[in-house]
N, C-alpha and C. Protein backbone atom coordinates (compact mmCIF):
# COMPACT_ATOMS: atom_id res chain seq x y z
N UNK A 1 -14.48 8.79 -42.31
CA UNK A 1 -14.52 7.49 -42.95
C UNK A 1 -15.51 6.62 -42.19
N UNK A 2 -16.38 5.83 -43.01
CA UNK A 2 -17.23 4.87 -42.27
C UNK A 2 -16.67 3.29 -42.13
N UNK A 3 -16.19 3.06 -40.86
CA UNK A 3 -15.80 1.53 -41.32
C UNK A 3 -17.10 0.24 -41.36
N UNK A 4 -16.98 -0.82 -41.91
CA UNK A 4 -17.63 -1.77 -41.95
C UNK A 4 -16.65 -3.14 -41.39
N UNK A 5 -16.44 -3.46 -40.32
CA UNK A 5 -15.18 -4.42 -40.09
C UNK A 5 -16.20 -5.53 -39.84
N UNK A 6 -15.99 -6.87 -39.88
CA UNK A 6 -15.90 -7.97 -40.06
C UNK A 6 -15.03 -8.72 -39.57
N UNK A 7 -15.39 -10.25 -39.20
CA UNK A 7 -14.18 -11.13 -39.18
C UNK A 7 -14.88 -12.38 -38.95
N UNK A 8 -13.87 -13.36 -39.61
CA UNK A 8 -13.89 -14.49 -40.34
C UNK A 8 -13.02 -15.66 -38.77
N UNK A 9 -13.69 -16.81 -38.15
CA UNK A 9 -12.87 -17.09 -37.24
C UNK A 9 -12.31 -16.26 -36.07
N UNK A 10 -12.66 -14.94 -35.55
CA UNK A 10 -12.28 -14.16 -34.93
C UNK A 10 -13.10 -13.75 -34.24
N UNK A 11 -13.29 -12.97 -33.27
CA UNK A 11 -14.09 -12.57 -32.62
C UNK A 11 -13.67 -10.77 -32.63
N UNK A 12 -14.30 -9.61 -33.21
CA UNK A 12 -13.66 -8.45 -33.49
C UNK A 12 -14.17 -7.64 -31.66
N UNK A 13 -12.81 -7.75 -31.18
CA UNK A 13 -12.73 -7.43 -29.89
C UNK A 13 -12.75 -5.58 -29.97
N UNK A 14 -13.15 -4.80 -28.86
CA UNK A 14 -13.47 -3.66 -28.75
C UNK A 14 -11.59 -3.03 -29.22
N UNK A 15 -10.89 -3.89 -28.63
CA UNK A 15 -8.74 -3.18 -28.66
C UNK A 15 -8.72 -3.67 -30.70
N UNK A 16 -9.10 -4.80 -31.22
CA UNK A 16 -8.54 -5.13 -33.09
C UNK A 16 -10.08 -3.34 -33.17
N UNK A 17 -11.43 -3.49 -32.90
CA UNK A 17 -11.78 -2.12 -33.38
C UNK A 17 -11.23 -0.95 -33.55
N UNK A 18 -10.43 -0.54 -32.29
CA UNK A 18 -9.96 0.79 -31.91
C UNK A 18 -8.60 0.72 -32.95
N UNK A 19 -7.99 -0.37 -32.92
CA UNK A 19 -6.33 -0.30 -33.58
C UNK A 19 -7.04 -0.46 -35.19
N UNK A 20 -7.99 -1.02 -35.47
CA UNK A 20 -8.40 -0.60 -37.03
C UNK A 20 -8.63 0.87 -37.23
N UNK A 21 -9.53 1.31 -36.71
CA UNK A 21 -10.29 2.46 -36.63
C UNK A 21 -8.87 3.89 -37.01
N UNK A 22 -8.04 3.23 -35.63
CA UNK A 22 -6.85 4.31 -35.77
C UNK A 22 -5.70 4.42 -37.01
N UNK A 23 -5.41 2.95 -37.14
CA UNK A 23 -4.51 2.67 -38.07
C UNK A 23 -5.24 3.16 -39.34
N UNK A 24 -6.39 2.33 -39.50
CA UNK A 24 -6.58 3.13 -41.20
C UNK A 24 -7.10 4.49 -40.89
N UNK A 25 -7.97 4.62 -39.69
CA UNK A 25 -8.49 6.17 -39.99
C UNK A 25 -7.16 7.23 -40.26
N UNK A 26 -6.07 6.83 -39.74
CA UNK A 26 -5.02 8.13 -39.94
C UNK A 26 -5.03 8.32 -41.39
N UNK A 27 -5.75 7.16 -42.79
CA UNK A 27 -5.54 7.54 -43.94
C UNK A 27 -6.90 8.26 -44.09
N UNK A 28 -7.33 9.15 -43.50
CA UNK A 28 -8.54 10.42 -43.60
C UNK A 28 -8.27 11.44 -43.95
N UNK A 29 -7.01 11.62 -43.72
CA UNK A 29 -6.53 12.99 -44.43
C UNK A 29 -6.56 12.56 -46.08
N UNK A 30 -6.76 11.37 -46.52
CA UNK A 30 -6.99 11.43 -47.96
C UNK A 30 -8.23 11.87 -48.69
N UNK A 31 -9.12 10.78 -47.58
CA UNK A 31 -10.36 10.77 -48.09
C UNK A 31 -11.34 11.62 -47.52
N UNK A 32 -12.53 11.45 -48.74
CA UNK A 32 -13.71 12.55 -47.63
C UNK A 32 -14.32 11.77 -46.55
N UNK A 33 -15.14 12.44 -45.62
CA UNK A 33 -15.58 11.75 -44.84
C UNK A 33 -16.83 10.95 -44.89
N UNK A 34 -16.92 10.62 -46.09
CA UNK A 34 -18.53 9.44 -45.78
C UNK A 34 -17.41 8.54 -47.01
N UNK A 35 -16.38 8.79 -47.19
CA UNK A 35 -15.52 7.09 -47.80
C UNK A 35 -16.02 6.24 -47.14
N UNK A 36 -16.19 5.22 -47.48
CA UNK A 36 -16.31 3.68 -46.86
C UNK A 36 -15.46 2.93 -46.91
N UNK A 37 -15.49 2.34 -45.90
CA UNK A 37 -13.79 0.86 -45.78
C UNK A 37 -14.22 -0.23 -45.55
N UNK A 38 -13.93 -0.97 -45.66
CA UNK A 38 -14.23 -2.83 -45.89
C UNK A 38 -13.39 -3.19 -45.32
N UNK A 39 -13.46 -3.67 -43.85
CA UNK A 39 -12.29 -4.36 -43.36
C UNK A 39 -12.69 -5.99 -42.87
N UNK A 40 -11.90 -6.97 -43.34
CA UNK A 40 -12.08 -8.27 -42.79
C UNK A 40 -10.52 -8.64 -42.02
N UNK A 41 -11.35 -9.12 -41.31
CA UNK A 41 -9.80 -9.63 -39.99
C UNK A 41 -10.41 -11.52 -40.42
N UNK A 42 -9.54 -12.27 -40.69
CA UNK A 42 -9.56 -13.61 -40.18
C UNK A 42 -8.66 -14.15 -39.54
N UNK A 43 -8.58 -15.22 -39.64
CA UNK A 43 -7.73 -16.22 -38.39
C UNK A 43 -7.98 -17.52 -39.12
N UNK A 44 -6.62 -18.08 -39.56
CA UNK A 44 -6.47 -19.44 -40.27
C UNK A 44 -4.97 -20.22 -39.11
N UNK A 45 -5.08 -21.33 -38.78
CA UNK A 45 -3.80 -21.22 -37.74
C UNK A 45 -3.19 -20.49 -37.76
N UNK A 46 -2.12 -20.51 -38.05
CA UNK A 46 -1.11 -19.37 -37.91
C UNK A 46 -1.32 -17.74 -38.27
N UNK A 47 -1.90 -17.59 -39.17
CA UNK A 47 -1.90 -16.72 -40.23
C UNK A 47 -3.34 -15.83 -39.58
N UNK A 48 -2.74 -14.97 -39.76
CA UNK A 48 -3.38 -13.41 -38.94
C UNK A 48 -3.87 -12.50 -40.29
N UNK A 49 -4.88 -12.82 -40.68
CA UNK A 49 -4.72 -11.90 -42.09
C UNK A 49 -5.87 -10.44 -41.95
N UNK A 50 -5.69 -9.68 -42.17
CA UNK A 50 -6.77 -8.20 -42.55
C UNK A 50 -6.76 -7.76 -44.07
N UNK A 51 -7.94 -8.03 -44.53
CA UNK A 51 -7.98 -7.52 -46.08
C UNK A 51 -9.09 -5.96 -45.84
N UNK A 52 -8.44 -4.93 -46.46
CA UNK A 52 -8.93 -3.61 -46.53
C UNK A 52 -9.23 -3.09 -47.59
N UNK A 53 -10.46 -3.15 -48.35
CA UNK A 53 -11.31 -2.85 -49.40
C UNK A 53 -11.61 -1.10 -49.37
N UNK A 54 -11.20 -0.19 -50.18
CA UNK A 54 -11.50 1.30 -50.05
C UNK A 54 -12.30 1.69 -51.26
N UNK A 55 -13.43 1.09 -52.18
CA UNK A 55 -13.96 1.53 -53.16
C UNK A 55 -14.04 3.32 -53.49
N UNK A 56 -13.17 3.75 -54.35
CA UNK A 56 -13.21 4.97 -54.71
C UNK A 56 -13.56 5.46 -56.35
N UNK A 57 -15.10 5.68 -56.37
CA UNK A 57 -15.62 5.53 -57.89
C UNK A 57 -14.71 5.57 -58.83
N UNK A 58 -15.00 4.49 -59.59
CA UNK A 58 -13.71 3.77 -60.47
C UNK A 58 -12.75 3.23 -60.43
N UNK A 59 -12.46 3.10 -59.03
CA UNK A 59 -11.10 2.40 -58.64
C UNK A 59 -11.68 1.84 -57.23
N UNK A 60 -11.05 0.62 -56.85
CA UNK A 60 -10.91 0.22 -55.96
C UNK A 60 -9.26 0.43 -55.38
N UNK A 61 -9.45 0.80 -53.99
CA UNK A 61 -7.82 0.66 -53.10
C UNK A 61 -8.20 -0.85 -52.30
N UNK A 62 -7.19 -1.68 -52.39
CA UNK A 62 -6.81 -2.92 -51.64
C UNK A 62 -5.73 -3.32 -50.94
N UNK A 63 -6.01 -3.45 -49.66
CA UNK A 63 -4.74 -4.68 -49.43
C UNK A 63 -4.60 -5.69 -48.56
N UNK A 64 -4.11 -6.45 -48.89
CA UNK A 64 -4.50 -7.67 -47.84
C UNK A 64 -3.07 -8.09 -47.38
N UNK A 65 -3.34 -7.83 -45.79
CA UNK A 65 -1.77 -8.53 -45.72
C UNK A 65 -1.84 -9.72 -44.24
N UNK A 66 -0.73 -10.45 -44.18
CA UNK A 66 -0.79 -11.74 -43.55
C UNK A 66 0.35 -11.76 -42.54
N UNK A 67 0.44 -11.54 -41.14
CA UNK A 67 1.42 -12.47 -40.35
C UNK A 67 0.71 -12.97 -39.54
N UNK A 68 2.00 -13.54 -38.48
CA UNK A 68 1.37 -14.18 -36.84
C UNK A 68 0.56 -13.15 -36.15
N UNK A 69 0.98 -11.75 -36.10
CA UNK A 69 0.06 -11.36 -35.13
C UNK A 69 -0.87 -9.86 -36.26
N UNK A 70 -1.85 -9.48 -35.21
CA UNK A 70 -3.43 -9.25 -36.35
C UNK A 70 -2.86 -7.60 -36.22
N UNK A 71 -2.50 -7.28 -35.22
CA UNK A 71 -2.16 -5.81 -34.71
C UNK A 71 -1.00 -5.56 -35.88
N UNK A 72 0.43 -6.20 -36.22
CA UNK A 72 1.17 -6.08 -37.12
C UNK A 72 0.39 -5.79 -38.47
N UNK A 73 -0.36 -7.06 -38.97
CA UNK A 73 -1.04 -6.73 -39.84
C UNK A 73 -1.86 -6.02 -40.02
N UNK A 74 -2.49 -5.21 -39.83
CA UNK A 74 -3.13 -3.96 -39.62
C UNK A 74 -2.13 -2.85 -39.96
N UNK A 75 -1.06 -2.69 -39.12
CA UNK A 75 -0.19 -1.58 -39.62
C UNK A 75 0.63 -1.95 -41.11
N UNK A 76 0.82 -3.32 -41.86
CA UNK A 76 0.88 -3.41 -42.81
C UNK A 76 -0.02 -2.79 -44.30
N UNK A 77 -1.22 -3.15 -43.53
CA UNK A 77 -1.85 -3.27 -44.47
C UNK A 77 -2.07 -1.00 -44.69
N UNK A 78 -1.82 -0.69 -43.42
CA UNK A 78 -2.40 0.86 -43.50
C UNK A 78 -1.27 1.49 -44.84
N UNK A 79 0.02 0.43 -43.92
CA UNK A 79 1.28 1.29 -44.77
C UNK A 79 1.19 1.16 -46.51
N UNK A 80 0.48 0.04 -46.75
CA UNK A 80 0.40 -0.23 -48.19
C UNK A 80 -0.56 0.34 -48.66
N UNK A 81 -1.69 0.90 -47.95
CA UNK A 81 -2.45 1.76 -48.98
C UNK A 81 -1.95 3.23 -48.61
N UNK A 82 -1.48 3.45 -47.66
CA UNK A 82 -0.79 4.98 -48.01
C UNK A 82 0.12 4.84 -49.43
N UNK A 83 0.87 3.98 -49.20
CA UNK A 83 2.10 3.82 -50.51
C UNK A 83 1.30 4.03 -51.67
N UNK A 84 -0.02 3.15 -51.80
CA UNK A 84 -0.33 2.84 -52.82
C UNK A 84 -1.39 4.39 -53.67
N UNK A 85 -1.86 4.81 -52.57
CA UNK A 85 -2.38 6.13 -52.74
C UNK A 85 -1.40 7.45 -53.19
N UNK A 86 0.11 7.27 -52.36
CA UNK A 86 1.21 8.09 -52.94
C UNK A 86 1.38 8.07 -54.41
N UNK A 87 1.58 6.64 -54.57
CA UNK A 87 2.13 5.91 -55.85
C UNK A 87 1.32 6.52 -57.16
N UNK A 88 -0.05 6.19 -56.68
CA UNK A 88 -1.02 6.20 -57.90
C UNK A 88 -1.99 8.03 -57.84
N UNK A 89 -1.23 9.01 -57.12
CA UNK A 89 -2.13 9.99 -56.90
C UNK A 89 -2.05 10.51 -58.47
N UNK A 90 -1.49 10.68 -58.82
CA UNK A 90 -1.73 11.77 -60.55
C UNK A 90 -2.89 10.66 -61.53
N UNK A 91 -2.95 9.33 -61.14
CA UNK A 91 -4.03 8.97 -61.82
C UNK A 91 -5.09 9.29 -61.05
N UNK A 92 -5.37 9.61 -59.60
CA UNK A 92 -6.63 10.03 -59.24
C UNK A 92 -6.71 11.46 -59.57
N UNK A 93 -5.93 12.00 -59.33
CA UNK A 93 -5.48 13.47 -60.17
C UNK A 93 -6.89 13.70 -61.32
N UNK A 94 -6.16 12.75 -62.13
CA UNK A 94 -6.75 13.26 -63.69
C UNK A 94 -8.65 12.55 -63.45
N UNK A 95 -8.89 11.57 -62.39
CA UNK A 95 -10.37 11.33 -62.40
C UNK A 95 -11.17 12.27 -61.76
N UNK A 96 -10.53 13.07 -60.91
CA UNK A 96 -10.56 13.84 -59.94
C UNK A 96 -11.32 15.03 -61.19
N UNK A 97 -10.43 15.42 -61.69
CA UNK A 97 -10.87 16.60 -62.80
C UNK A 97 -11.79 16.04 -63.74
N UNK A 98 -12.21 14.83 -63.97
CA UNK A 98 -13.51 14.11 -64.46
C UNK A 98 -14.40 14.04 -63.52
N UNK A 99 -13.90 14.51 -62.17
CA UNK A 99 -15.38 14.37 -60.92
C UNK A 99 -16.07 12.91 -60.43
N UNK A 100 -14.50 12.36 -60.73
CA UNK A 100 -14.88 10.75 -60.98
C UNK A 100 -14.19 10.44 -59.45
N UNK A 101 -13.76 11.10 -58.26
CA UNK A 101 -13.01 10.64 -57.07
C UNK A 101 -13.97 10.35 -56.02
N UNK A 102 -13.94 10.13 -54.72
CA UNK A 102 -13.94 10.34 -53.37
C UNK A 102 -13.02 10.88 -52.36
N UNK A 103 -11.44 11.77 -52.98
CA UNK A 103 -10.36 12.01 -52.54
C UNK A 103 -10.32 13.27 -52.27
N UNK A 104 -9.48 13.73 -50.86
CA UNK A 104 -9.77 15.09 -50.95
C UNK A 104 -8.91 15.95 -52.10
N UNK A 105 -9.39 16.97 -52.17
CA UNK A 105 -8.60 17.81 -53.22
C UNK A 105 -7.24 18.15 -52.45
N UNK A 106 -7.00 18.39 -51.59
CA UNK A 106 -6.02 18.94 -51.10
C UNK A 106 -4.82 18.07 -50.67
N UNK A 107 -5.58 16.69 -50.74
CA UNK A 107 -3.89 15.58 -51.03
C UNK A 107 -3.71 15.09 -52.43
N UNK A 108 -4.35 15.56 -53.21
CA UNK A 108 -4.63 15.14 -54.82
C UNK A 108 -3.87 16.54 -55.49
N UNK A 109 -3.69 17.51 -54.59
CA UNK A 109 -2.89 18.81 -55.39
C UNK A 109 -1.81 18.84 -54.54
N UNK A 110 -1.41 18.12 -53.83
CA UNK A 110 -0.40 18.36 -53.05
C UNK A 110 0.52 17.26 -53.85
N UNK A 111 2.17 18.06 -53.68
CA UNK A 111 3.01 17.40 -54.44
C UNK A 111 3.74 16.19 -53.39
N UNK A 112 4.16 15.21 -53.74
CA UNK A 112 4.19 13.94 -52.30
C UNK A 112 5.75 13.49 -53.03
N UNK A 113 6.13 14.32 -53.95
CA UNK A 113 7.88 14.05 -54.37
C UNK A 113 8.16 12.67 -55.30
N UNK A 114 6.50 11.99 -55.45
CA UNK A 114 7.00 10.08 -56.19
C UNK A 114 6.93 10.91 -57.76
N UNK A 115 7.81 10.55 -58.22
CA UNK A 115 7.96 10.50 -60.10
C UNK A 115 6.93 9.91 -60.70
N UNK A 116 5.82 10.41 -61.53
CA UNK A 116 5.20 10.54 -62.38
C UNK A 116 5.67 8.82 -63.25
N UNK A 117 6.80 9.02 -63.62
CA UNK A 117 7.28 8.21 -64.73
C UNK A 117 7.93 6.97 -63.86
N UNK A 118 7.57 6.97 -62.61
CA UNK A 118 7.85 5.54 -61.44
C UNK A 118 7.40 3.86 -62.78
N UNK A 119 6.46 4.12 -63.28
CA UNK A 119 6.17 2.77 -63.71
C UNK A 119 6.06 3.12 -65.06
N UNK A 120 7.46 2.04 -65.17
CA UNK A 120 8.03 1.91 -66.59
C UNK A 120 8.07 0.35 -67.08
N UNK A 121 7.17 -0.01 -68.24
CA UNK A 121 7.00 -0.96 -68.82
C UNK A 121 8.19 -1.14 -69.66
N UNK A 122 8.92 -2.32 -69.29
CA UNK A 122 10.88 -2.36 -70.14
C UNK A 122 10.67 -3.48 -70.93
N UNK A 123 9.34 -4.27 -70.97
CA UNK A 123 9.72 -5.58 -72.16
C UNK A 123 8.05 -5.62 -72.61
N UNK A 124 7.83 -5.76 -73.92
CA UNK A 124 6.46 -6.10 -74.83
C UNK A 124 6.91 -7.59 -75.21
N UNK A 125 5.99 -8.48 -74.88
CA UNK A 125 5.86 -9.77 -75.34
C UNK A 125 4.48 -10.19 -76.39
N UNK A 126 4.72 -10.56 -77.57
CA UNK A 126 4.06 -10.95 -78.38
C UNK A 126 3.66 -12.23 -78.93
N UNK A 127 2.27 -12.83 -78.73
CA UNK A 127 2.56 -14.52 -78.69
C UNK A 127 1.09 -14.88 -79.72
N UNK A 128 0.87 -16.02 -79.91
CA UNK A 128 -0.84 -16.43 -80.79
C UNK A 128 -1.39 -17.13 -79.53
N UNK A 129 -2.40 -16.39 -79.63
CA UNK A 129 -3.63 -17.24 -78.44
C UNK A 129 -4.06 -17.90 -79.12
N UNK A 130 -4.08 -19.35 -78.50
CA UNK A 130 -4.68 -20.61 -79.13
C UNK A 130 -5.44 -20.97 -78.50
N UNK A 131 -7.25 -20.98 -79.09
CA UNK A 131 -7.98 -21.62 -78.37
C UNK A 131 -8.04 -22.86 -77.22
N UNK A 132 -8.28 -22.70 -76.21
CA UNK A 132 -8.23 -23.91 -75.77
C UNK A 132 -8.70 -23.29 -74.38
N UNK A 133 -9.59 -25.12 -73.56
CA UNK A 133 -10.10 -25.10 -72.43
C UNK A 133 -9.51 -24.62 -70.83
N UNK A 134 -9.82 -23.74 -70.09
CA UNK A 134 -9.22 -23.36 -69.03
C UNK A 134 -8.33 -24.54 -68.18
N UNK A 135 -8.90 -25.53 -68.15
CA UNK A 135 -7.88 -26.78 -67.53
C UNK A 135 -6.88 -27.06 -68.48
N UNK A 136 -6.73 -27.21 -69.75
CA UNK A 136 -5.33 -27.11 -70.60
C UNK A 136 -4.68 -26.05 -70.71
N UNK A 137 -5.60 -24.55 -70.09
CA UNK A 137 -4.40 -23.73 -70.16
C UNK A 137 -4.03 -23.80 -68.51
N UNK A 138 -4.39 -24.13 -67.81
CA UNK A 138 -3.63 -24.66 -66.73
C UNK A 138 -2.79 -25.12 -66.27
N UNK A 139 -2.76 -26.46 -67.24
CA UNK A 139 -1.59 -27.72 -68.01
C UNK A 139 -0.87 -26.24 -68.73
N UNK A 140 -0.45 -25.80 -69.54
CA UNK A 140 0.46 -24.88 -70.47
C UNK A 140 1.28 -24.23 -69.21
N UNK A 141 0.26 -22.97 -68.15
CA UNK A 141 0.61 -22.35 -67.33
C UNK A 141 1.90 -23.57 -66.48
N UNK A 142 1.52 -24.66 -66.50
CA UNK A 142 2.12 -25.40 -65.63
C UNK A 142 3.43 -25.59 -65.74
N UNK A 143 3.53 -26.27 -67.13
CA UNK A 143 5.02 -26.51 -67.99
C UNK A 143 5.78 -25.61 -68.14
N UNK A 144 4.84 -23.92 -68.34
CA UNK A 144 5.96 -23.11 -68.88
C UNK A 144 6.53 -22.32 -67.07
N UNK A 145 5.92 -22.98 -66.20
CA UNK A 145 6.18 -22.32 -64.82
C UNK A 145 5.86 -21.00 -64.07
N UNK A 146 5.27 -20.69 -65.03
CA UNK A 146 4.34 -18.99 -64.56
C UNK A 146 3.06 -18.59 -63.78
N UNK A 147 3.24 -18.18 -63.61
CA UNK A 147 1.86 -17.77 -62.22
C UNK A 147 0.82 -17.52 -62.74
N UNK A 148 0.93 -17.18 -64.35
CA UNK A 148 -0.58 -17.29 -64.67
C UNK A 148 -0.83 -17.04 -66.27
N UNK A 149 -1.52 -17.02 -67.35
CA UNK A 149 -1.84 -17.20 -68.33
C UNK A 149 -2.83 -17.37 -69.23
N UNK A 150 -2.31 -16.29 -69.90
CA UNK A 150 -3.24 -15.82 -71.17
C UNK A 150 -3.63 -16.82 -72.55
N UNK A 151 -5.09 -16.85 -72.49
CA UNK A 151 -5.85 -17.70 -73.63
C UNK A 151 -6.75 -17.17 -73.84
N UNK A 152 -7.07 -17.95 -75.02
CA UNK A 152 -8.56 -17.64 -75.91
C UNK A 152 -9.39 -18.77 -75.35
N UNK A 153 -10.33 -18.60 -74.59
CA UNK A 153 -11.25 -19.29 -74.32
C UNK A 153 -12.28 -20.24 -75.43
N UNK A 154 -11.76 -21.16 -75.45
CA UNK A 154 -12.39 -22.33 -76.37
C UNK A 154 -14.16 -22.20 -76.50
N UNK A 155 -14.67 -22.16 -75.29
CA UNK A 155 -16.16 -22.38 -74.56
C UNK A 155 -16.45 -20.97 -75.56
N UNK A 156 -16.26 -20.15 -74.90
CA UNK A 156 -16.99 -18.77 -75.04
C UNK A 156 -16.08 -17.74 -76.30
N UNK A 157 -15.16 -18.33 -76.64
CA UNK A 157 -13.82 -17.42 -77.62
C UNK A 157 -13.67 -16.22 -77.18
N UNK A 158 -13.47 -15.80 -76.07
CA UNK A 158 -12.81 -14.41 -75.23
C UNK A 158 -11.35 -14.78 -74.80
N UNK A 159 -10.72 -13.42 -73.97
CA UNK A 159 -9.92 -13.82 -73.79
C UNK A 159 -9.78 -13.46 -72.21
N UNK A 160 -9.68 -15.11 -71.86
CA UNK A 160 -8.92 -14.99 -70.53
C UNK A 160 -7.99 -15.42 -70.06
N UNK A 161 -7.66 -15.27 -68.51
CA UNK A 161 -6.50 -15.81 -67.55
C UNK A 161 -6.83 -16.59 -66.30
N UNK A 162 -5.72 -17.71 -66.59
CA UNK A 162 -5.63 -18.34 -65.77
C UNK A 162 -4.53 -18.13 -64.58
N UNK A 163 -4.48 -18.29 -63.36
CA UNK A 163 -3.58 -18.23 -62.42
C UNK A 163 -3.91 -18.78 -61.22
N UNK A 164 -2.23 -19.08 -60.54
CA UNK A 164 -2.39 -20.00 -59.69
C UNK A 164 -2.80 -18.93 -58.28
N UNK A 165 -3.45 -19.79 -57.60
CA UNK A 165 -3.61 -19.00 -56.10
C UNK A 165 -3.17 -20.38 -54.84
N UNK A 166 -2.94 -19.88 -53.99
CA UNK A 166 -2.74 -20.05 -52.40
C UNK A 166 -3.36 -21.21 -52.44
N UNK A 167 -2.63 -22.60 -52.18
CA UNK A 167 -3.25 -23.82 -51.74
C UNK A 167 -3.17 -24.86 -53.06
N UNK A 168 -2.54 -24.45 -54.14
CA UNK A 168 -2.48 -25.37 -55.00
C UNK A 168 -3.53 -25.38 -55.90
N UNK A 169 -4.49 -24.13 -55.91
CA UNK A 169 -5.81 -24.49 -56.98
C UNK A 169 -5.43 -22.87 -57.81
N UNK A 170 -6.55 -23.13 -58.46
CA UNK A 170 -6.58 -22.39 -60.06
C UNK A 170 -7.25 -21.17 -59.92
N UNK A 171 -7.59 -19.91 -60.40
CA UNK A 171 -8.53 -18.55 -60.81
C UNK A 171 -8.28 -18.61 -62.05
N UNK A 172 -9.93 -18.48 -62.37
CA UNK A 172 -9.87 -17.86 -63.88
C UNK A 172 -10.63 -16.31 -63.55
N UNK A 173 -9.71 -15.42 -64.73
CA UNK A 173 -10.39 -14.25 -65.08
C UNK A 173 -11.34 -14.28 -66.31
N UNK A 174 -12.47 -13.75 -66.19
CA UNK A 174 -13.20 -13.61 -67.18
C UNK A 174 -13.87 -11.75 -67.98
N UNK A 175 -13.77 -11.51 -68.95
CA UNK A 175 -14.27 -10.41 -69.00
C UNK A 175 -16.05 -10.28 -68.58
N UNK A 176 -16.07 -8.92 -68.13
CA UNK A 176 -17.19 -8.87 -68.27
C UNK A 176 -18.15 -7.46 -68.83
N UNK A 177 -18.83 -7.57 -69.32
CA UNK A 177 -19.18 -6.42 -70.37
C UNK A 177 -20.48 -5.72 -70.10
């Protein structure tokens, strides 16, 4: 694996290198060896955060995780993309046999015991997208109390989402083609 580490407010000391290096490199038994990793360490007062970027053609692996100390987070963040690599292997599976991976074959045929049928969609909601400007669907998102929300973009007539993020402000999603 090649890392690329970074940091934001931090100074990336030779001991946060080695404990990155180790913590995610132990996820090598997944990948081949010229994968690339994206690691950012910052430092906001309190908050110790490492976000870990694994681009694997067609998919991105992510995770970003946050406490007091940077060493914890690091082993968070390793444990969530192992999970997340367990979780989601039969969809790399099937890109894999499109020649569409960076994964080795031999943890992609190996059976890891998670159920296939783990993610089960239990409710379809059906509603009319009503045109309207990303700051009124903001206002909507607001009233109805949800983290985020689907419209027809007034400006451009697509359809996007709005949602709230960290600090009290807004993301919009936009397609892009």
């Amino acid at each position: 694996m090649k890392f690329t580490i970074s940091g934001k407010n931090i100074d990336i000391t030779a001991g946060l290198r080695a404990a990155v290096e180790d913590k995610i490199g132990k996820l090598e038994k997944y990948f081949t060896p010229e994968t690339e990793v994206m690691v950012t360490l910052s430092v906001e007062k309190e908050r110790q955060k490492i976000e870990v970027t694994i681009p694997v053609k067609g998919n991105i692996i992510r995770s970003e995780q946050v406490s007091n100390d940077m060493y914890v987070s690091i082993d968070l963040a390793a444990e969530v993309i192992e999970r997340q690599l367990k979780k989601y292997k039969n969809k790399f599976r099937a890109e894999q046999q499109a020649g569409a991976a960076s994964l080795r074959t031999d943890f992609i045929d190996k059976d890891t015991g998670i159920d296939e049928d783990e993610i089960k969609i239990v409710r379809t909601k059906r509603f009319d997208i009503k045109p309207m400007y990303p700051e009124d669907a903001c206002i909507q998102m607001e009233l109805l109390g949800h983290d985020f929300y689907v419209f027809c973009n007034a400006e451009t007539e697509e359809v996007n989402v709005v949602y709230k993020r960290k600090g009290n402000t807004y993301g919009l999603i936009e397609p892009e083609y």
